[in-house]
PDB file of N, CA and C in Angstrom:
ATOM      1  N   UNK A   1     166.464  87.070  64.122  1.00  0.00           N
ATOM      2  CA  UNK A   1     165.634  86.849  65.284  1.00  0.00           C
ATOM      3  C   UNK A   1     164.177  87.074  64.885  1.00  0.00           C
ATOM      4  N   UNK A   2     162.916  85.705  65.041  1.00  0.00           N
ATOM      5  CA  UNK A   2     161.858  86.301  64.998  1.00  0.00           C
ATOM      6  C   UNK A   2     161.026  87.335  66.068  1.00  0.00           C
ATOM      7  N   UNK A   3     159.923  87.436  65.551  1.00  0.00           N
ATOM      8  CA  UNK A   3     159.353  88.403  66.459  1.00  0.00           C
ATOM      9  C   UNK A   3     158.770  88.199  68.124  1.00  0.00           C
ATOM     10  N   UNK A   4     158.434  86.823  68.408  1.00  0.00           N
ATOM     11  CA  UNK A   4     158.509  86.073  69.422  1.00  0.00           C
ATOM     12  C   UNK A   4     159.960  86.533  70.563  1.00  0.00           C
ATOM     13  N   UNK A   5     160.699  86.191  69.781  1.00  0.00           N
ATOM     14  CA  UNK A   5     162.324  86.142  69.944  1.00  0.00           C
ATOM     15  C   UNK A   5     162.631  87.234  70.205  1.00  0.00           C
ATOM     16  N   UNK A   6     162.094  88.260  69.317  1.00  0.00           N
ATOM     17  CA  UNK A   6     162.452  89.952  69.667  1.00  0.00           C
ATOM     18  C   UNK A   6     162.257  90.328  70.976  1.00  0.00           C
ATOM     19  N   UNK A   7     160.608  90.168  71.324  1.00  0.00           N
ATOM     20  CA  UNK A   7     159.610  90.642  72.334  1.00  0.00           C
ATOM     21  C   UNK A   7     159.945  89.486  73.288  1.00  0.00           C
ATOM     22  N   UNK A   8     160.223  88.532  73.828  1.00  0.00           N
ATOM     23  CA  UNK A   8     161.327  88.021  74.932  1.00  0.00           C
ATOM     24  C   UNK A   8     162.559  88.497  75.787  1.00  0.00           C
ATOM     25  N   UNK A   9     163.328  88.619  74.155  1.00  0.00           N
ATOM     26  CA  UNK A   9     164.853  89.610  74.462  1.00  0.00           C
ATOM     27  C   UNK A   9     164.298  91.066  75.613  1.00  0.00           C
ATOM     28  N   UNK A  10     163.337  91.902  74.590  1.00  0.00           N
ATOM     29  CA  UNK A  10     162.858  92.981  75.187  1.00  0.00           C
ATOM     30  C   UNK A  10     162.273  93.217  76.662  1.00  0.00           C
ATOM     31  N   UNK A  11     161.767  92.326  77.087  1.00  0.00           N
ATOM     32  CA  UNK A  11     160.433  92.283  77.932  1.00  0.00           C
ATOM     33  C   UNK A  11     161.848  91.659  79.339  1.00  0.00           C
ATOM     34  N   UNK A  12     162.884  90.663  78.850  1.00  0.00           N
ATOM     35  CA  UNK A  12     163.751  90.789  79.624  1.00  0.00           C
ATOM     36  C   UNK A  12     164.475  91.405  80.351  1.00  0.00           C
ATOM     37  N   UNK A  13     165.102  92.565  79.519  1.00  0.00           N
ATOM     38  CA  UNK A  13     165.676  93.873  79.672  1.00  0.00           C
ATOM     39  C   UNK A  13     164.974  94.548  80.264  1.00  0.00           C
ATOM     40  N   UNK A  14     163.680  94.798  79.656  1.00  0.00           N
ATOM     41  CA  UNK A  14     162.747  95.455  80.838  1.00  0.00           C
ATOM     42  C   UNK A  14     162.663  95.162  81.966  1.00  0.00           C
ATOM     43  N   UNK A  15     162.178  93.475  82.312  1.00  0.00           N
ATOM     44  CA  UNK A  15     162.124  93.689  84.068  1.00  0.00           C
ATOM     45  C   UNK A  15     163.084  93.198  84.704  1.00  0.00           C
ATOM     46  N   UNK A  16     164.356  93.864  84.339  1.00  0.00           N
ATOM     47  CA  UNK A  16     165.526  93.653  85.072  1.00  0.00           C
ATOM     48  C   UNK A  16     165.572  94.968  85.092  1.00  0.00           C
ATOM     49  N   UNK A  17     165.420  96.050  84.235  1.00  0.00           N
ATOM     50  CA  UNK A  17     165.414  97.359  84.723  1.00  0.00           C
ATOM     51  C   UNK A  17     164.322  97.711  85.471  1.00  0.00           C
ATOM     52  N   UNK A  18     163.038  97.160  85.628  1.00  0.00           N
ATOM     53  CA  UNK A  18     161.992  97.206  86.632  1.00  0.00           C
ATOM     54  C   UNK A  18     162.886  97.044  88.055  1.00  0.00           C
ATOM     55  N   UNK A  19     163.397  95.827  87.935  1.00  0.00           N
ATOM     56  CA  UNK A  19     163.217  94.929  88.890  1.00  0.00           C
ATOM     57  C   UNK A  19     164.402  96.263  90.126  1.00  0.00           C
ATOM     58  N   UNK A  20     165.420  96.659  89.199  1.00  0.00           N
ATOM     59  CA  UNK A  20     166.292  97.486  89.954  1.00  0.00           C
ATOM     60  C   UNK A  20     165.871  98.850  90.713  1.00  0.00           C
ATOM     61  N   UNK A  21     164.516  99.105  90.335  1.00  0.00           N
ATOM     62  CA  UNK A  21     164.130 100.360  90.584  1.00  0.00           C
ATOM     63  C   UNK A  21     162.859  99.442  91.711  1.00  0.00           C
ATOM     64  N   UNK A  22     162.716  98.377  91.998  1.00  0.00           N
ATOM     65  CA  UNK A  22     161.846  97.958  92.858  1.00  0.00           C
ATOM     66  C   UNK A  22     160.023  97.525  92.480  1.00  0.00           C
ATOM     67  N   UNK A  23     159.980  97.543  91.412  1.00  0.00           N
ATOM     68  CA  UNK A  23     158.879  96.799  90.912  1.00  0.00           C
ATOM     69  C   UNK A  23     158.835  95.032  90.155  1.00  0.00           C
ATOM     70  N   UNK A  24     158.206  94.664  89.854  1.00  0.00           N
ATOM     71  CA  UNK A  24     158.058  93.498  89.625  1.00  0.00           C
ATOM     72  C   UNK A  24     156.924  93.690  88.400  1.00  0.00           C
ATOM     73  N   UNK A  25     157.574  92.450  87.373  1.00  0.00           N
ATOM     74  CA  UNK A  25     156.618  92.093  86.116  1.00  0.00           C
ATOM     75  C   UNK A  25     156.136  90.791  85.936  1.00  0.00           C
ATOM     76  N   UNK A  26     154.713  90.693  85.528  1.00  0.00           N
ATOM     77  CA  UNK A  26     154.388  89.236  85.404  1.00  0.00           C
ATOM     78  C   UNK A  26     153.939  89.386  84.364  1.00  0.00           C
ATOM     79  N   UNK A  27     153.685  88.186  83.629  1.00  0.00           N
ATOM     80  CA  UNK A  27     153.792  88.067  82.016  1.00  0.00           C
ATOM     81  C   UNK A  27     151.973  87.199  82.368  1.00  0.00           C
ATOM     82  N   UNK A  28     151.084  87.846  81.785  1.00  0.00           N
ATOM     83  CA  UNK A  28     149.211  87.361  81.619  1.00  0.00           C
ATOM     84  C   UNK A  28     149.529  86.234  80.503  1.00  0.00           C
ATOM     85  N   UNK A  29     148.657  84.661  81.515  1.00  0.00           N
ATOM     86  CA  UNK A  29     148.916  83.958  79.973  1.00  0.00           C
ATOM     87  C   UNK A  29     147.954  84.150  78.888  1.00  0.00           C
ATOM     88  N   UNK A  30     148.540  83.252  77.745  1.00  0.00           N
ATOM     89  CA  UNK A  30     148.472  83.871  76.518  1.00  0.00           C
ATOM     90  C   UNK A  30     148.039  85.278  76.061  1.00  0.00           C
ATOM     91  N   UNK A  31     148.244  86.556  76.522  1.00  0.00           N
ATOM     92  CA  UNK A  31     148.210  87.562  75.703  1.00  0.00           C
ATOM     93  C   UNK A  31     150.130  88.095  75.769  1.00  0.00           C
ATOM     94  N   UNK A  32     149.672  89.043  75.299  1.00  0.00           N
ATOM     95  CA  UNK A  32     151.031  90.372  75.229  1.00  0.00           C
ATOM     96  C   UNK A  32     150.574  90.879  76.415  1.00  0.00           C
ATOM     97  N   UNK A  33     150.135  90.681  77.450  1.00  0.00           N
ATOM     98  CA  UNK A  33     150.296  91.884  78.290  1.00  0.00           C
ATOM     99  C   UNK A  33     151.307  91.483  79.843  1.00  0.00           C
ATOM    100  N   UNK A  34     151.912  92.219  79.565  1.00  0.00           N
ATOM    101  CA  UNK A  34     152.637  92.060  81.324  1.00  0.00           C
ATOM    102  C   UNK A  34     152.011  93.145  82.698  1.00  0.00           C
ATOM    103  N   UNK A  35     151.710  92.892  83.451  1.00  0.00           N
ATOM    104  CA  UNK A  35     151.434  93.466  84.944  1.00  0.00           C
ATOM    105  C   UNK A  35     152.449  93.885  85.654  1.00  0.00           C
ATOM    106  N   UNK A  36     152.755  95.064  85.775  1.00  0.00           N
ATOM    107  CA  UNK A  36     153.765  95.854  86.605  1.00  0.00           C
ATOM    108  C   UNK A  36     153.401  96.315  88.092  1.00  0.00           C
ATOM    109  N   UNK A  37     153.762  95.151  88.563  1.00  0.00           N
ATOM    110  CA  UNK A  37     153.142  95.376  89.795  1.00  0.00           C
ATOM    111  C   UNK A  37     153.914  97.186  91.465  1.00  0.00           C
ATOM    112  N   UNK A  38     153.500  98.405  91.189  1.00  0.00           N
ATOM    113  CA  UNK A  38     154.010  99.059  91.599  1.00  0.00           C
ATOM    114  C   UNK A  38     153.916  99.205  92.996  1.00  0.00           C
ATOM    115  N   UNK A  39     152.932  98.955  93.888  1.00  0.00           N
ATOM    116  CA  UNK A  39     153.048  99.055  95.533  1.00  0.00           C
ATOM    117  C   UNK A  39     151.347  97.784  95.500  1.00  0.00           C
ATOM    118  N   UNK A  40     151.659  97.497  96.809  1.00  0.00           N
ATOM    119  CA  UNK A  40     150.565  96.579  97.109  1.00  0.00           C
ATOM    120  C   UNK A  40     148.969  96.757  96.598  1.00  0.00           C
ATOM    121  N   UNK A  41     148.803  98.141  95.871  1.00  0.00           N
ATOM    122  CA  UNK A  41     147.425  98.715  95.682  1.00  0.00           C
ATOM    123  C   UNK A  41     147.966  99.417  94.100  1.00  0.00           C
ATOM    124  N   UNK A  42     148.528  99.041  93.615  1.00  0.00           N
ATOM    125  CA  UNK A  42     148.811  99.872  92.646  1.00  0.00           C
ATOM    126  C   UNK A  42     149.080  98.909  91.574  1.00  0.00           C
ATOM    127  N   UNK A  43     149.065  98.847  90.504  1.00  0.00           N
ATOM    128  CA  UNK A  43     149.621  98.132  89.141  1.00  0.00           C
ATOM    129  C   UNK A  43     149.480  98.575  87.443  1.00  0.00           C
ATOM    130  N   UNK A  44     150.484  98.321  86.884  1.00  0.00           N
ATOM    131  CA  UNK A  44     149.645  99.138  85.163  1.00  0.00           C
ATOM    132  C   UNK A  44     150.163  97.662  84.458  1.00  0.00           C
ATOM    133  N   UNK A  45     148.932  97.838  83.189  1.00  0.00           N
ATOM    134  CA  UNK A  45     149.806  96.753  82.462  1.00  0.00           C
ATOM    135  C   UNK A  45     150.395  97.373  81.044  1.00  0.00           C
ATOM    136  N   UNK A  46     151.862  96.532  80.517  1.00  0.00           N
ATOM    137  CA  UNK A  46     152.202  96.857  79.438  1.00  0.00           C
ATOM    138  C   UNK A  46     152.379  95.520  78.495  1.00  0.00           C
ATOM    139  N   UNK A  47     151.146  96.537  77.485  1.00  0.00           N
ATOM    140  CA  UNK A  47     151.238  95.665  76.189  1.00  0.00           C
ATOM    141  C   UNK A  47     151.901  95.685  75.177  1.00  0.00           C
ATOM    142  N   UNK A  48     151.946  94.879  73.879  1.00  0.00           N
ATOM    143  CA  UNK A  48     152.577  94.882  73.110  1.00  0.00           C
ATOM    144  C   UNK A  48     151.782  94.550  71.873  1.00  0.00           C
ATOM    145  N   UNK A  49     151.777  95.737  70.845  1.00  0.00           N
ATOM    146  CA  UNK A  49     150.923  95.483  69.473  1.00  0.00           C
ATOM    147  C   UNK A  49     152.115  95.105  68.724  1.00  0.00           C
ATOM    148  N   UNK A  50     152.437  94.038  68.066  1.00  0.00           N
ATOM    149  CA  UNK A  50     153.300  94.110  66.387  1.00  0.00           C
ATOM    150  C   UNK A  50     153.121  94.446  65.457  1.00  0.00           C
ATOM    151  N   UNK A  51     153.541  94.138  64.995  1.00  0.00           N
ATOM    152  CA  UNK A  51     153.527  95.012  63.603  1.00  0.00           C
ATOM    153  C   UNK A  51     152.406  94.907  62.938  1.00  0.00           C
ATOM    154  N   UNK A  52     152.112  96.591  62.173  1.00  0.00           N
ATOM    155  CA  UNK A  52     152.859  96.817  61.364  1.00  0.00           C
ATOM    156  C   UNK A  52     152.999  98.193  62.494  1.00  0.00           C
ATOM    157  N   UNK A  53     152.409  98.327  63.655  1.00  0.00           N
ATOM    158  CA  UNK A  53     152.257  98.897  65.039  1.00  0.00           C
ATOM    159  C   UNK A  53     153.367  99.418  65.277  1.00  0.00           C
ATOM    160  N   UNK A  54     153.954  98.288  66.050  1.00  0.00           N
ATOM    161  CA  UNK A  54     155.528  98.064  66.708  1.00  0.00           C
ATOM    162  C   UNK A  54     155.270  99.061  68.092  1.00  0.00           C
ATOM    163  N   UNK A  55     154.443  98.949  68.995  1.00  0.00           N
ATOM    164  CA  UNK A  55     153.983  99.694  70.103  1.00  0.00           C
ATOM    165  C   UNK A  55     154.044  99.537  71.099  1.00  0.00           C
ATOM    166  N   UNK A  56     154.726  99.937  72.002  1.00  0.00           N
ATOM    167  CA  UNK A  56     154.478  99.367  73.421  1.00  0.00           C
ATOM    168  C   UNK A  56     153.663 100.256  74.822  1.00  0.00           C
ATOM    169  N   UNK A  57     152.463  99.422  75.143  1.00  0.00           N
ATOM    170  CA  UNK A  57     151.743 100.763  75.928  1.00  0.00           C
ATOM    171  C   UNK A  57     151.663 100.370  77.316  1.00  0.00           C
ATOM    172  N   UNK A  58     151.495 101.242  78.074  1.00  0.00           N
ATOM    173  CA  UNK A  58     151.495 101.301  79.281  1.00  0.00           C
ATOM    174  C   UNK A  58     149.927 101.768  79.921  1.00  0.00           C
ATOM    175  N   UNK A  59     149.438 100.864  80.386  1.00  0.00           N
ATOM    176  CA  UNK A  59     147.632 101.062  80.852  1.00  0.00           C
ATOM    177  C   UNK A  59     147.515 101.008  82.308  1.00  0.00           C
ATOM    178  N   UNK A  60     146.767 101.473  82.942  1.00  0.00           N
ATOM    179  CA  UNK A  60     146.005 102.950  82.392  1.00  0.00           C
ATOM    180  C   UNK A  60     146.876 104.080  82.542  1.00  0.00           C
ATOM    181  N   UNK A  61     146.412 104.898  81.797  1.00  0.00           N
ATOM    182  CA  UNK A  61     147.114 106.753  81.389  1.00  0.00           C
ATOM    183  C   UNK A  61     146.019 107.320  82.193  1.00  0.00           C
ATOM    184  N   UNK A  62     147.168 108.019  83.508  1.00  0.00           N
ATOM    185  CA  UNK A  62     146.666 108.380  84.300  1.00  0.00           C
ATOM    186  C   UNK A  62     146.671 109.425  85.018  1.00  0.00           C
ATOM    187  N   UNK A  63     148.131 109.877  84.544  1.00  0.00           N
ATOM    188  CA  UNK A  63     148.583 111.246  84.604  1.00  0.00           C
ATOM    189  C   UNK A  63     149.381 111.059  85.932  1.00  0.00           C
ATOM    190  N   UNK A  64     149.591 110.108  86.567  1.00  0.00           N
ATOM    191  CA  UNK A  64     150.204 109.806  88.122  1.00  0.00           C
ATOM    192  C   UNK A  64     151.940 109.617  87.910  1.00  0.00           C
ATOM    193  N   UNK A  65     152.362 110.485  88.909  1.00  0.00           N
ATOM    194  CA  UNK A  65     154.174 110.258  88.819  1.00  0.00           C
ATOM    195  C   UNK A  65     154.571 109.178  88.900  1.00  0.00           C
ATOM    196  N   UNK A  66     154.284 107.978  89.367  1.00  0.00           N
ATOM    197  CA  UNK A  66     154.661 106.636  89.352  1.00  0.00           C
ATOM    198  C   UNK A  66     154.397 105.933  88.103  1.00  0.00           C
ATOM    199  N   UNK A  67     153.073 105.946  87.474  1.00  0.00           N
ATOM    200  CA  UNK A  67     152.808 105.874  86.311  1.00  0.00           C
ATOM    201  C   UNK A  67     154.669 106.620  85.110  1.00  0.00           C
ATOM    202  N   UNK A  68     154.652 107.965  85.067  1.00  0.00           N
ATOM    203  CA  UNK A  68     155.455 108.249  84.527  1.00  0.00           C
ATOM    204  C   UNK A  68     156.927 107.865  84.792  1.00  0.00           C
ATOM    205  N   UNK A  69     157.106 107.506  85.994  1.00  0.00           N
ATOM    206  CA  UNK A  69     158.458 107.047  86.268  1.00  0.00           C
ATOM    207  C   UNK A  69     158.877 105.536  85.797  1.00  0.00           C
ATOM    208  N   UNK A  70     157.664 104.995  85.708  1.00  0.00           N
ATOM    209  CA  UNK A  70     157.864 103.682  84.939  1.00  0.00           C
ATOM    210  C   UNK A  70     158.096 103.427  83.279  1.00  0.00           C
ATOM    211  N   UNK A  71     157.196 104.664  83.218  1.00  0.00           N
ATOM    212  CA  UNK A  71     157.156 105.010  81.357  1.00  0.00           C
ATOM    213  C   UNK A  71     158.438 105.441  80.811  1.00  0.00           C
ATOM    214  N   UNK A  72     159.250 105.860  81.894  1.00  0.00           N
ATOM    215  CA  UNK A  72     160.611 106.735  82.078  1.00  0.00           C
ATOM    216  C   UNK A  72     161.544 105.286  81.887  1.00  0.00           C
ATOM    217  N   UNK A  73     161.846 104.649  82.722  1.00  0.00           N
ATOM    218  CA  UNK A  73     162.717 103.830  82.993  1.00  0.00           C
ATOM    219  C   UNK A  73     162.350 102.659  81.972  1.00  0.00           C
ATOM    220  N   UNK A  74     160.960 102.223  81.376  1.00  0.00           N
ATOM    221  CA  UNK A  74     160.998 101.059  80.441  1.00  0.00           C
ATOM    222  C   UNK A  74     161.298 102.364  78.702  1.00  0.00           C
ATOM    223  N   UNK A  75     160.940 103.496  78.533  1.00  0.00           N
ATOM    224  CA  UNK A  75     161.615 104.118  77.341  1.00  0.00           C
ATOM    225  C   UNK A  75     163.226 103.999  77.303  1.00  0.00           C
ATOM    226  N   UNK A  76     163.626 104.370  78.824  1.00  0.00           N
ATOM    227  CA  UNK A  76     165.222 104.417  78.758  1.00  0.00           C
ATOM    228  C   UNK A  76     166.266 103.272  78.454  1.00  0.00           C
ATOM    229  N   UNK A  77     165.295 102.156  78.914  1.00  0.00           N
ATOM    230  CA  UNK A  77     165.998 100.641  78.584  1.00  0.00           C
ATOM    231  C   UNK A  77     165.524 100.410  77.288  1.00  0.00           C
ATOM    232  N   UNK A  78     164.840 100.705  76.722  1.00  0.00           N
ATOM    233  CA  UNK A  78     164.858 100.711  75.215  1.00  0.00           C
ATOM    234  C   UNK A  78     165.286 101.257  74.293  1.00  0.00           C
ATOM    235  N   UNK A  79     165.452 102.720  74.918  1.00  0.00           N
ATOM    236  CA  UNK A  79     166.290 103.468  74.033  1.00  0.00           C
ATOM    237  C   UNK A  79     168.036 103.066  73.766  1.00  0.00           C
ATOM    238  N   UNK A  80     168.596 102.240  74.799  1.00  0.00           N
ATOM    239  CA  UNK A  80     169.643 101.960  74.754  1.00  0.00           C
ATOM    240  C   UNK A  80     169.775 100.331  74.359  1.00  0.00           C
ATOM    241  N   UNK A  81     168.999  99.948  73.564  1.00  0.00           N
ATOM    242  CA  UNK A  81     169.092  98.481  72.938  1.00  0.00           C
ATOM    243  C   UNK A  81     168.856  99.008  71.313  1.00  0.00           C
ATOM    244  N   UNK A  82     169.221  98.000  70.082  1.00  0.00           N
ATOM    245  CA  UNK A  82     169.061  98.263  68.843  1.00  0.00           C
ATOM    246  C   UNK A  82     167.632  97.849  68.990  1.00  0.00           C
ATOM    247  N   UNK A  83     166.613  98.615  67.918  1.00  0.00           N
ATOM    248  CA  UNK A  83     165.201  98.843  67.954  1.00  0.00           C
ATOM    249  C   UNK A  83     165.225  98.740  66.797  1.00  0.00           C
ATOM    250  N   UNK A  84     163.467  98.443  66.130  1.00  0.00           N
ATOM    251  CA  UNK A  84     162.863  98.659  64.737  1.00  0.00           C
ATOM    252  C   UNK A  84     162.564 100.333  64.785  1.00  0.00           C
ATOM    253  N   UNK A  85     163.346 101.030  63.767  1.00  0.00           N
ATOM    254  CA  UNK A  85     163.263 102.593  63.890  1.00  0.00           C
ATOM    255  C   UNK A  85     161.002 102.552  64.249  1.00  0.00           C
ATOM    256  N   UNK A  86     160.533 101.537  63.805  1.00  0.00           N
ATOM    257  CA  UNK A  86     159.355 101.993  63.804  1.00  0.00           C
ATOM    258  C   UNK A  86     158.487 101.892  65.216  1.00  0.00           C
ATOM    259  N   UNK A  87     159.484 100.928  66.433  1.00  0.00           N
ATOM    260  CA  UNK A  87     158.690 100.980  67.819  1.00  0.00           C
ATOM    261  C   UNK A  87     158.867 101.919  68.517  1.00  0.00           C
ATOM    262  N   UNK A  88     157.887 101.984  69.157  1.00  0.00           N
ATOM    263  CA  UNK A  88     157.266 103.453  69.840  1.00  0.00           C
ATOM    264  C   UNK A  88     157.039 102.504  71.502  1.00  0.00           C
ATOM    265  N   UNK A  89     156.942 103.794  72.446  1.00  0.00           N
ATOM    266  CA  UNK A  89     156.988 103.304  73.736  1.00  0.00           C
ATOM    267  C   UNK A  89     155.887 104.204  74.265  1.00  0.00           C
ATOM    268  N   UNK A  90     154.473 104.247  74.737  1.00  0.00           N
ATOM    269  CA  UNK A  90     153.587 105.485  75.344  1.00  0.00           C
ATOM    270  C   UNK A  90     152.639 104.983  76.438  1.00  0.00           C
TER     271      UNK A  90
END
């Protein structure tokens, strides 16, 4: 699988586990970044650096429980898929 191919698979899994906890993801064209849309006034986006990175971040760091509950639930759906030992989720 290329890396295109990887970060598809991934970003899938993710907002189906979004989607169950009641948020919504939209994919910004042409970059890596998706918009997590959390209540009508609220949103973070998560990007994606490749390699030699392998990173996935969550903007802005804000210190807010919703913020973390999302950081929670997109680590947990990743942690339970096969990964490059070298991607990171923050």
């Amino acid at each position: 699988m290329n890396g295109r191919q990887h970060i598809v698979q991934k970003i899938a899994i993710i907002r189906t586990a979004l989607k169950q906890h009641g948020y919504s993801l939209r994919k910004q064209p042409r970059q890596a970044v998706w918009t997590i849309q959390v209540s009508s006034t609220k949103q973070y986006r998560l990007t994606y650096q490749s390699s030699p990175i392998a990173l996935w971040f969550l903007h802005p760091v804000d210190g807010d429980r919703i913020r973390q509950e999302v950081l929670s639930i997109i680590q947990n759906t990743l942690n339970q898929q096969p990964i490059d030992p070298s991607e990171k989720v923050l």
